[in-house]
Protein backbone atom coordinates (compact mmCIF):
# COMPACT_ATOMS: atom_id res chain seq x y z
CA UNK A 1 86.68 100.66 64.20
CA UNK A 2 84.96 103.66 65.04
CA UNK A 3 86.60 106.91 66.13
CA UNK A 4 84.31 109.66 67.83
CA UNK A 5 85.88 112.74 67.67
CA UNK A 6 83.66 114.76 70.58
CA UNK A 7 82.81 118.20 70.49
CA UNK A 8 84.33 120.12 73.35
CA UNK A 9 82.62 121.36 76.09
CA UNK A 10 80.55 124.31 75.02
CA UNK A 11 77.41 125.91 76.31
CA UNK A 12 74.82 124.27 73.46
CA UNK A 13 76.61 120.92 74.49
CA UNK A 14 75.84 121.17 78.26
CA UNK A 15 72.63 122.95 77.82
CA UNK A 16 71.38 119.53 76.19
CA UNK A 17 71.67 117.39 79.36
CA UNK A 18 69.55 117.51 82.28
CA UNK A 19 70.73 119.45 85.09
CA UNK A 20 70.81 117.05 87.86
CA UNK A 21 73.24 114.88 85.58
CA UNK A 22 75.57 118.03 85.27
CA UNK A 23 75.81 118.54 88.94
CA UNK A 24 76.38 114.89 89.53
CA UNK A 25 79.04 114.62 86.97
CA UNK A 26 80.35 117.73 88.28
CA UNK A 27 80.52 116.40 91.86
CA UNK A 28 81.53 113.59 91.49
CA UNK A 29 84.92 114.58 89.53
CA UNK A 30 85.46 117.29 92.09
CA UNK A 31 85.46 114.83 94.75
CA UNK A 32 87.96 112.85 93.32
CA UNK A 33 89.97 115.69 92.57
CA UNK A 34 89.49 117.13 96.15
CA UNK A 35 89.86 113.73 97.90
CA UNK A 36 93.20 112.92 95.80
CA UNK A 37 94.53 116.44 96.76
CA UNK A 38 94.12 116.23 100.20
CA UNK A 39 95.49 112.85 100.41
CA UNK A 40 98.95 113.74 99.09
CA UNK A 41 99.02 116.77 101.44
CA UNK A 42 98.67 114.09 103.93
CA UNK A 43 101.21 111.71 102.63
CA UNK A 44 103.97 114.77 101.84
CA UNK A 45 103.33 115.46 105.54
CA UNK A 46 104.44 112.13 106.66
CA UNK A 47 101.08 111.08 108.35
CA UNK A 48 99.81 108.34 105.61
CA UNK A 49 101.89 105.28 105.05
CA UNK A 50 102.63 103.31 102.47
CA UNK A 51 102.64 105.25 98.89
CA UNK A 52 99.86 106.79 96.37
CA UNK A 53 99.24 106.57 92.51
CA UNK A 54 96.84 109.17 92.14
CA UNK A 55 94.95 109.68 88.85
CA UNK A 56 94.16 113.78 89.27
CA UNK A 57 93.43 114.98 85.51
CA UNK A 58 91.79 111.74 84.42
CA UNK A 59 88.80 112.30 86.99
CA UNK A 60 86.15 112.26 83.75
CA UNK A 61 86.93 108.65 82.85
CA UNK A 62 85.13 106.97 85.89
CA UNK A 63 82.90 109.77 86.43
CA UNK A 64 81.49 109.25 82.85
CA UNK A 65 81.76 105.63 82.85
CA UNK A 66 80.09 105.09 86.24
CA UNK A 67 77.39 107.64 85.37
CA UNK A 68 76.39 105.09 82.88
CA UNK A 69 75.94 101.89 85.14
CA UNK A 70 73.87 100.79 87.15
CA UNK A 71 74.40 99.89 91.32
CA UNK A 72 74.15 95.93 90.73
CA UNK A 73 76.83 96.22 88.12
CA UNK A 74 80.66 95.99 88.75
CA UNK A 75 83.97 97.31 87.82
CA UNK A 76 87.36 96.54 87.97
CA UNK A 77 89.40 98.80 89.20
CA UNK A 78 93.94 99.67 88.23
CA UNK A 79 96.31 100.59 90.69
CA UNK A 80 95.50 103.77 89.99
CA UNK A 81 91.92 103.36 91.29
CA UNK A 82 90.94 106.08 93.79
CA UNK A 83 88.50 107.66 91.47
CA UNK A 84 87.33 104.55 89.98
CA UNK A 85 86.78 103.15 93.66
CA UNK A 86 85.10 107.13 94.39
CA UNK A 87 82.72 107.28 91.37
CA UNK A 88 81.17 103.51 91.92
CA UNK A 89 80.09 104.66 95.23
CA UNK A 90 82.93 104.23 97.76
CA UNK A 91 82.64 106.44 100.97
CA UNK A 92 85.43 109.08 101.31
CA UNK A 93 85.31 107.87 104.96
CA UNK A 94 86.17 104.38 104.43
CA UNK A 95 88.43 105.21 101.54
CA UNK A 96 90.17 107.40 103.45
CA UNK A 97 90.77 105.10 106.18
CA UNK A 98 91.68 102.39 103.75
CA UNK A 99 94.90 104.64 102.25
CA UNK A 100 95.74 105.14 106.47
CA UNK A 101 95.50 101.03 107.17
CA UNK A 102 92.55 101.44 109.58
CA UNK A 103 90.59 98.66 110.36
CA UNK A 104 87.23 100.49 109.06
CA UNK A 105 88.59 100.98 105.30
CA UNK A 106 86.98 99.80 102.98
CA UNK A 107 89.63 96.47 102.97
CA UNK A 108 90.04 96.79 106.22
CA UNK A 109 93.55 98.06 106.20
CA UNK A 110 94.78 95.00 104.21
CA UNK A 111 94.90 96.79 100.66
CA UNK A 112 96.17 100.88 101.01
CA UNK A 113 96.18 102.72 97.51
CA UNK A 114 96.91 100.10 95.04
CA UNK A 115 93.96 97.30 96.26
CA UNK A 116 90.95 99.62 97.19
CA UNK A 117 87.86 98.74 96.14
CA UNK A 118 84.07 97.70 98.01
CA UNK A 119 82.62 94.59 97.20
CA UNK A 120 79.34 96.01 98.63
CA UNK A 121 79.03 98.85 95.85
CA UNK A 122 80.40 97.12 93.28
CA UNK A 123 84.21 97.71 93.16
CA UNK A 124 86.30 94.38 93.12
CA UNK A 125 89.37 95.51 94.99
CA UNK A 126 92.36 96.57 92.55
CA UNK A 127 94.78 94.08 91.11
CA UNK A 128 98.34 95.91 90.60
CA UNK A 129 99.30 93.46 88.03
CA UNK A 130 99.00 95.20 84.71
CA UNK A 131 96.51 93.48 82.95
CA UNK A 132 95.73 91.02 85.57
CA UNK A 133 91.81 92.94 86.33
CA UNK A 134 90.79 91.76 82.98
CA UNK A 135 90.58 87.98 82.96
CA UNK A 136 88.95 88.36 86.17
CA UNK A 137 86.18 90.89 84.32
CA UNK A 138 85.87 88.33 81.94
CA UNK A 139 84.66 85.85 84.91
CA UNK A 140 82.43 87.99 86.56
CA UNK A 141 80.56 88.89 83.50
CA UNK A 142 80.38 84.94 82.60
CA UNK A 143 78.82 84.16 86.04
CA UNK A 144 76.35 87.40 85.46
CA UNK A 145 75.22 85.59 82.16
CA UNK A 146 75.40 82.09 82.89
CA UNK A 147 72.70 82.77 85.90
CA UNK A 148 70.85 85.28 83.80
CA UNK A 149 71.79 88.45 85.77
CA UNK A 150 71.61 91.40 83.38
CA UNK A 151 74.73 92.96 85.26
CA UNK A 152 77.65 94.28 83.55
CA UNK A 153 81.64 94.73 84.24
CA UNK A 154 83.27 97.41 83.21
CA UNK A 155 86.84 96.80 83.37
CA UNK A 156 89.12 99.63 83.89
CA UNK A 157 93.22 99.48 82.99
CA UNK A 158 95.87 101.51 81.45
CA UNK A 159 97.31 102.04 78.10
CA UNK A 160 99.94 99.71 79.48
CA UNK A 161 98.08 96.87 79.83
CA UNK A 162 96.83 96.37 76.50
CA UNK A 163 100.12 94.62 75.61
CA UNK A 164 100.06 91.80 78.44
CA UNK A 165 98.63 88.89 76.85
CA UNK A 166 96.04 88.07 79.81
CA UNK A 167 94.14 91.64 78.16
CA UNK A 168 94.63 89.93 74.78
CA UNK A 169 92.90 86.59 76.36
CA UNK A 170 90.51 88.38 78.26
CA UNK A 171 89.60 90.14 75.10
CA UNK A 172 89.21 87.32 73.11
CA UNK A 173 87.25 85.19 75.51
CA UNK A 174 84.45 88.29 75.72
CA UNK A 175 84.31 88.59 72.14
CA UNK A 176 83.50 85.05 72.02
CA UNK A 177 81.38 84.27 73.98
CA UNK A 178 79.46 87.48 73.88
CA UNK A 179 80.21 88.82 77.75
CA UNK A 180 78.84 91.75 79.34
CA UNK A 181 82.15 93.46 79.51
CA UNK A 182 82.71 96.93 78.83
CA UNK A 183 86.56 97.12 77.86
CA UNK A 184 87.80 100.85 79.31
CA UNK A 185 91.16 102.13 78.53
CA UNK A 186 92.41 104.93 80.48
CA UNK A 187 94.79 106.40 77.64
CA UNK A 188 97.03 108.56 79.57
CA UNK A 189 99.88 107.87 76.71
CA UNK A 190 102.63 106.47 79.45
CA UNK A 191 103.01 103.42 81.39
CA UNK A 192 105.53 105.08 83.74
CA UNK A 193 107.68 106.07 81.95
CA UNK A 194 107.10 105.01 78.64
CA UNK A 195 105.27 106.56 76.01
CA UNK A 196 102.90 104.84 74.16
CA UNK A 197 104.28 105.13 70.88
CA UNK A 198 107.39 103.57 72.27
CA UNK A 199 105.56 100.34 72.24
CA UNK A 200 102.82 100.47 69.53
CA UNK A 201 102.13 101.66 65.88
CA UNK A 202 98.35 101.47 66.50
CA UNK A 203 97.53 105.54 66.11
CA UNK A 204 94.53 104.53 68.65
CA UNK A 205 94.22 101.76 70.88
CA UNK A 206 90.46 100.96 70.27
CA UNK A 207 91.94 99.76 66.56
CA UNK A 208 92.87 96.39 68.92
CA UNK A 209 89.10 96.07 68.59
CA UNK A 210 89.03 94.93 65.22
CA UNK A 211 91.02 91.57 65.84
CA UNK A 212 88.47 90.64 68.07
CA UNK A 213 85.60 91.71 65.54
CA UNK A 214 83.93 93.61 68.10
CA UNK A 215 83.36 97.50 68.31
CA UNK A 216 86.13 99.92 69.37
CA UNK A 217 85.79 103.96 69.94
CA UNK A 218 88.32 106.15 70.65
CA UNK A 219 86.84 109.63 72.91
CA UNK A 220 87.84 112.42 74.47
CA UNK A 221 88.59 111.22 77.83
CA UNK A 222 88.65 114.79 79.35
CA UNK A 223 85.34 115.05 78.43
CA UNK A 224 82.97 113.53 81.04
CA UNK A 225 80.03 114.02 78.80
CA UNK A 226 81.57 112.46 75.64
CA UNK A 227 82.86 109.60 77.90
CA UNK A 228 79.17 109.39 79.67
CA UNK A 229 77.95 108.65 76.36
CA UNK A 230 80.21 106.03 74.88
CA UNK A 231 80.08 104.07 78.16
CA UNK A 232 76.02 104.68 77.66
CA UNK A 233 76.30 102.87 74.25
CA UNK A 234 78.60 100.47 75.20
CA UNK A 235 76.97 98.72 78.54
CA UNK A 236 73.43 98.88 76.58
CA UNK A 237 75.32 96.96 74.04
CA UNK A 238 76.73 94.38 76.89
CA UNK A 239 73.51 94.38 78.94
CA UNK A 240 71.06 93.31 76.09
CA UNK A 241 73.74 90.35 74.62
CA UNK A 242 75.69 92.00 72.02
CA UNK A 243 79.20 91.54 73.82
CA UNK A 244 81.79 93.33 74.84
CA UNK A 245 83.16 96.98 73.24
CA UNK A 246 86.52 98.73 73.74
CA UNK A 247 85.92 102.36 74.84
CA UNK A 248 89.74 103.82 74.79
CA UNK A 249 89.56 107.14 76.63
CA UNK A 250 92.25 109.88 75.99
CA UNK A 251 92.91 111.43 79.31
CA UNK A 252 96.22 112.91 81.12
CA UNK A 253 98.01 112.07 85.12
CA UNK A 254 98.72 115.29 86.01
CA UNK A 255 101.65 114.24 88.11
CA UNK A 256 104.05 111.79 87.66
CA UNK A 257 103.68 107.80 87.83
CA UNK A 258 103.49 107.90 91.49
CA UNK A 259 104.50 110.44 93.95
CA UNK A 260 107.90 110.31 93.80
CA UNK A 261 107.96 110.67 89.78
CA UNK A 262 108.82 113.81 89.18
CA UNK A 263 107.74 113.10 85.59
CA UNK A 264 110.78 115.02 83.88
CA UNK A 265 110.83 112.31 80.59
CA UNK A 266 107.34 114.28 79.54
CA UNK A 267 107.81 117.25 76.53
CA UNK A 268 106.51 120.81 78.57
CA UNK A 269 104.47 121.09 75.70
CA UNK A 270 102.76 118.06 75.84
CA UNK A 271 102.01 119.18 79.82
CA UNK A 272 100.80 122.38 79.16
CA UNK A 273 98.35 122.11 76.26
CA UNK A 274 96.88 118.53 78.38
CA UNK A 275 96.43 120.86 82.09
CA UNK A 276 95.06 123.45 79.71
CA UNK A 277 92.23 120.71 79.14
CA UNK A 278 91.62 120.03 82.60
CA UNK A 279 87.95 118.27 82.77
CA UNK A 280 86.95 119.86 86.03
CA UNK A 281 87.98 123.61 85.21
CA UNK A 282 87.02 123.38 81.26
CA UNK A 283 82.79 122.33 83.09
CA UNK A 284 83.17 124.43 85.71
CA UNK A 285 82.47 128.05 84.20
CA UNK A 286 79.69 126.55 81.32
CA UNK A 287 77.77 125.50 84.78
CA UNK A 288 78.53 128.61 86.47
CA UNK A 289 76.73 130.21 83.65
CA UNK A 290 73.84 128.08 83.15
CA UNK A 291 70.76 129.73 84.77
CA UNK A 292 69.60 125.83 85.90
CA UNK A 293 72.83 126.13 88.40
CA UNK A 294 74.84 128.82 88.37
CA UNK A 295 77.48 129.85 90.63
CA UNK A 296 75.91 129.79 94.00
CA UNK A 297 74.99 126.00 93.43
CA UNK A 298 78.44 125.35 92.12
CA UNK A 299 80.28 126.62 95.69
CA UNK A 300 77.28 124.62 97.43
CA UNK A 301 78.66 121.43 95.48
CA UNK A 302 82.08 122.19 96.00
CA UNK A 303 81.82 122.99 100.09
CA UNK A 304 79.58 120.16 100.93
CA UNK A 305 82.48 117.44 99.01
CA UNK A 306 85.16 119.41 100.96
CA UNK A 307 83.28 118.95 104.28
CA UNK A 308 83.24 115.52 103.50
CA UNK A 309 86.84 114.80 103.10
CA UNK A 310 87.55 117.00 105.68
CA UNK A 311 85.62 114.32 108.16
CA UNK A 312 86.99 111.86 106.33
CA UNK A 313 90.42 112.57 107.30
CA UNK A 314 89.21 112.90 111.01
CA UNK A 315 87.09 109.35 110.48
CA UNK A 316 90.08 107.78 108.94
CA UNK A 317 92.75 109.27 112.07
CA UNK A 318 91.02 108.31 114.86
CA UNK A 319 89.95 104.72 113.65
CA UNK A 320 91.58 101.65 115.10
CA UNK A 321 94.52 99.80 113.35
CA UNK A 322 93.76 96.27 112.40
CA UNK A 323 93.66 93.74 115.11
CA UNK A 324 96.62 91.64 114.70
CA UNK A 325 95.09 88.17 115.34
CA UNK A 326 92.52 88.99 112.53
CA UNK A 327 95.47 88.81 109.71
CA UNK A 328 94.39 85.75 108.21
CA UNK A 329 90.57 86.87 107.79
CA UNK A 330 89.07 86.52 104.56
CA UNK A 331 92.29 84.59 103.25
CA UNK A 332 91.48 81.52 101.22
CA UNK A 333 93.65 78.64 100.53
């Protein structure tokens, strides 16, 4: 196993990568950020239904990983999957809509927060089954290689999941046969409540990797350049035949499991020094001060996402419900 220990943001480590990646990364993770904040104002309010995992703090992981990929390919998405579903190229607008039941989101009001997802960019809708995403990724990617599409699946789950024996299957099938799978842990060290040590004596979850003989790295999952480039490495790897690799990002929920997890079994500690390594605000300044973007271009970025949202709340509110004599649409028996 390998373990990549990435350099922190820092000004010589930004100044490397093209600017129009920077802003894009930037963006991107302050959409989801944005988007995830403004949807539990709404649901706190009483105006959204249903409930909300949101995955504020761990915005780098998809960012980087879908910054890597290209529009044919796919991912898999957890129940925590608004960023995942945001960052592969699903609307605010029809997200939005989605997490109200409207008949224009993006599952037409049949999935809320826990099954989003857009066949038409590339998202399969989210399986809440822990584990459950990555048999399915395993499928995909052999129908990608068995026509001779050079498409990849990058399959997203928890920390959780990586003790459900359909991962373990899933894992062992890709190494196998060689799929185009990129394995991607979001490490946030709890499933609920749990903490990972609780249920594992593996210091790093990418060491899994090695009883499958294929690669494993371990990154900095609050780092949306370090994550960029492991997912890089790791769908060139999948795309030109070499199989699957587990990329096990460290990363942090801000919140609690879902909203009404007031996340009391976590250390202070532990909280403080992980918000003090926020992705979006640790970028922020080093683009401020780079004379390719600066500041101005920075508040540009940030009011144009924020206009978005804003008319995606206003999309999502005045859109129909679904039609109840379409309920059995698109089911398959």
């Amino acid at each position: 196993m390998k373990i990549v220990n990435p350099r922190p943001y820092t000004r010589t480590t930004v100044a490397e990568r093209e600017a129009p990646l920077l802003e894009s990364l930037y963006r991107d993770m302050f959409l989801i950020r944005s988007f995830e904040l403004a949807v539990n104002q709404l649901f706190l309010k009483g105006v959204m239904p249903g409930t909300i995992h949101l995955s504020h703090g761990q915005e780098a992981v998809p960012v980087g990983v879908c910054s890597a990929i290209e529009p044919a390919d796919f991912i898999t998405l957890t129940h925590r999957g608004h960023g995942q579903a945001l960052a592969k190229g699903v609307s605010p607008r029809s997200l939005m809509a989605e997490l109200f039941g409207k008949d224009t989101g993006c599952c037409r009001g049949r999935g809320g927060s826990l099954h989003v997802g857009d066949f038409s960019v590339g998202a399969l809708p989210a399986v809440a089954i822990v584990g459950a995403s990555s048999p399915i990724a395993a499928g995909m990617a052999f129908a990608f290689k068995r026509h001779g599409e050079k498409r990849v699946v990058c399959n997203f789950f928890g920390d959780g999941a990586v003790n459900e024996g359909d991962w373990h299957e899933a894992a062992n099938l890709t190494a196998v046969w060689k799929l185009p799978v990129v394995l991607v842990c979001e490490n946030n060290l709890y499933g609920v409540s749990t903490h990972i040590t609780d249920v594992t004596l593996n210091e790093h979850i990418a060491e899994r990797a090695a009883a499958y003989r294929i690669p494993g790295v371990t990154v900095n999952g609050n780092d949306v350049l370090a994550v960029h480039d492991a997912a890089r490495e790791a769908v060139g790897r999948a795309r030109s035949g070499g199989g699957p690799t587990l990329v096990e990002c460290l990363t942090y929920r801000r919140g609690g499991h879902k909203r009404d997890d007031p996340a009391t079994y976590r250390p202070q500690e532990e909280v403080a020094a992980w918000l003090a390594a926020d992705p979006i605000e640790l970028l922020k300044p080093l683009l401020a001060a780079d004379p390719r973007i600066g500041a101005e271009r920075i508040a540009a970025l940030e009011a144009e996402v924020k206009a978005s949202i804003a008319e995606a709340v206003e999309f999502a509110q005045a859109s129909p419900a679904p039609d109840p004599a379409t309920v059995l649409d698109e089911v398959y028996a």
